[in-house]
Protein backbone atom coordinates (compact mmCIF):
# COMPACT_ATOMS: atom_id res chain seq x y z
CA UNK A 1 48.60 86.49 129.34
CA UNK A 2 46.06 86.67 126.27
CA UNK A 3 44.09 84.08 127.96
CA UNK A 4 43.57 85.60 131.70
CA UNK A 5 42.43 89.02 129.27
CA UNK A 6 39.85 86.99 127.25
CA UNK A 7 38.79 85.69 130.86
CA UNK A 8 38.53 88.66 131.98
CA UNK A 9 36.45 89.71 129.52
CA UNK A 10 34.39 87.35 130.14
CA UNK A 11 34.18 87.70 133.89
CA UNK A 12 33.28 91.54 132.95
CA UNK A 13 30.45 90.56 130.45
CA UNK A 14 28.91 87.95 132.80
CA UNK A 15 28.34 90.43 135.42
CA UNK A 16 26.87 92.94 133.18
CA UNK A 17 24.56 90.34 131.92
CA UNK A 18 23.84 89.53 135.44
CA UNK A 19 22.95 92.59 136.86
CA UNK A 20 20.68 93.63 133.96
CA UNK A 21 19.24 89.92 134.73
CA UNK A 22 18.50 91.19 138.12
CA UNK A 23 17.21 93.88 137.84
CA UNK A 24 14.14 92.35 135.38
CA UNK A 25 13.72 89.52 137.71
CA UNK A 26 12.92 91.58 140.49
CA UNK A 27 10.52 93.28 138.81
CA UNK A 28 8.67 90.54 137.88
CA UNK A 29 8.70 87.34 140.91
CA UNK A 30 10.06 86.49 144.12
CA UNK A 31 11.47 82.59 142.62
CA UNK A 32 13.41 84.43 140.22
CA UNK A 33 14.55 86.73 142.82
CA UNK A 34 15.77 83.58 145.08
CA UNK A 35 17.25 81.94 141.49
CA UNK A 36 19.36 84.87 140.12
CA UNK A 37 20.52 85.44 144.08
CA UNK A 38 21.86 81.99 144.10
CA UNK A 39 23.80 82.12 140.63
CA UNK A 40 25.50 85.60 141.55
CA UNK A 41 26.14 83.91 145.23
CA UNK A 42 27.71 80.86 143.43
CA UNK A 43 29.64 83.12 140.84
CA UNK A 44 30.86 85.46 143.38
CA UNK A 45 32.38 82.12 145.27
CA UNK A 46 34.28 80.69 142.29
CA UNK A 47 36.03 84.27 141.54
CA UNK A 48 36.73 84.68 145.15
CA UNK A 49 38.47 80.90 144.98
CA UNK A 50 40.16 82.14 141.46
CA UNK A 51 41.76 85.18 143.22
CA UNK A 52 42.70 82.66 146.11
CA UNK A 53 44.00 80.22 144.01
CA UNK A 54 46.83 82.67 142.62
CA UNK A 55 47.53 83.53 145.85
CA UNK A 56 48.37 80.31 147.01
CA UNK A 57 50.18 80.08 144.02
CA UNK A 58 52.25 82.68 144.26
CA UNK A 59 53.13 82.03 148.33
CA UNK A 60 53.85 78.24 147.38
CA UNK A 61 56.27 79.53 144.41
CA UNK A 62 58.29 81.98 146.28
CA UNK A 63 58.58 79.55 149.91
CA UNK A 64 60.01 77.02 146.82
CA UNK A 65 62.61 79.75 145.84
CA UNK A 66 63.16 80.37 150.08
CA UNK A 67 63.97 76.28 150.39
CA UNK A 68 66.06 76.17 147.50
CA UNK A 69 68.47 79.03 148.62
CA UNK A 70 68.25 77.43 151.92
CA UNK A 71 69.43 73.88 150.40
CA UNK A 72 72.36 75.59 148.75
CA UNK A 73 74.11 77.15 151.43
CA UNK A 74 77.55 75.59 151.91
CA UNK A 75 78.20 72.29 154.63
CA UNK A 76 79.74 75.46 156.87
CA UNK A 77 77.13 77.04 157.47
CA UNK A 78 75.82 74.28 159.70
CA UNK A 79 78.31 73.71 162.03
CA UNK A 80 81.12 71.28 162.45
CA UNK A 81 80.21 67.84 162.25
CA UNK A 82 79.20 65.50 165.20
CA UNK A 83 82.48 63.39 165.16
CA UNK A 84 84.69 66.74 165.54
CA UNK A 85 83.25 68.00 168.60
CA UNK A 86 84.41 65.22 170.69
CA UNK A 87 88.16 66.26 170.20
């Protein structure tokens, strides 16, 4: 948990730093305009994948728990076996 707050952090810092970035480059040229559009367009994918990632974490962990109570249900549950339906 300490770590994800330090990232956080930093996450929070880096986009202060890049909207003060932005706002000087547009003042000043058009290529720096297109450059600092492309880094926030490149940042903004990775933390959308980040928040995705967990996601799929979390759906992958709890379908795990789903199986395993599923695997543990007793032999009964699943009906009488082929050889006793004969007689």
């Amino acid at each position: 948990m300490p770590r994800e707050k330090a990232a956080h952090k930093i996450l929070f810092a880096w986009l202060i730093c890049l909207f003060l970035l932005t706002t000087r480059v547009l003042l000043v040229t058009k290529a720096g305009v297109l450059l600092v559009s492309l880094v926030i367009a490149a940042f903004s994918i990775w933390v959308a994948f980040r928040l995705v990632e967990s996601v799929v974490a979390t759906a992958w962990k709890i379908s795990g728990v789903i199986a395993s109570r599923l695997m543990r249900k007793p032999a009964e549950a699943h009906g009488p076996e082929p050889e006793d339906i004969g007689e």
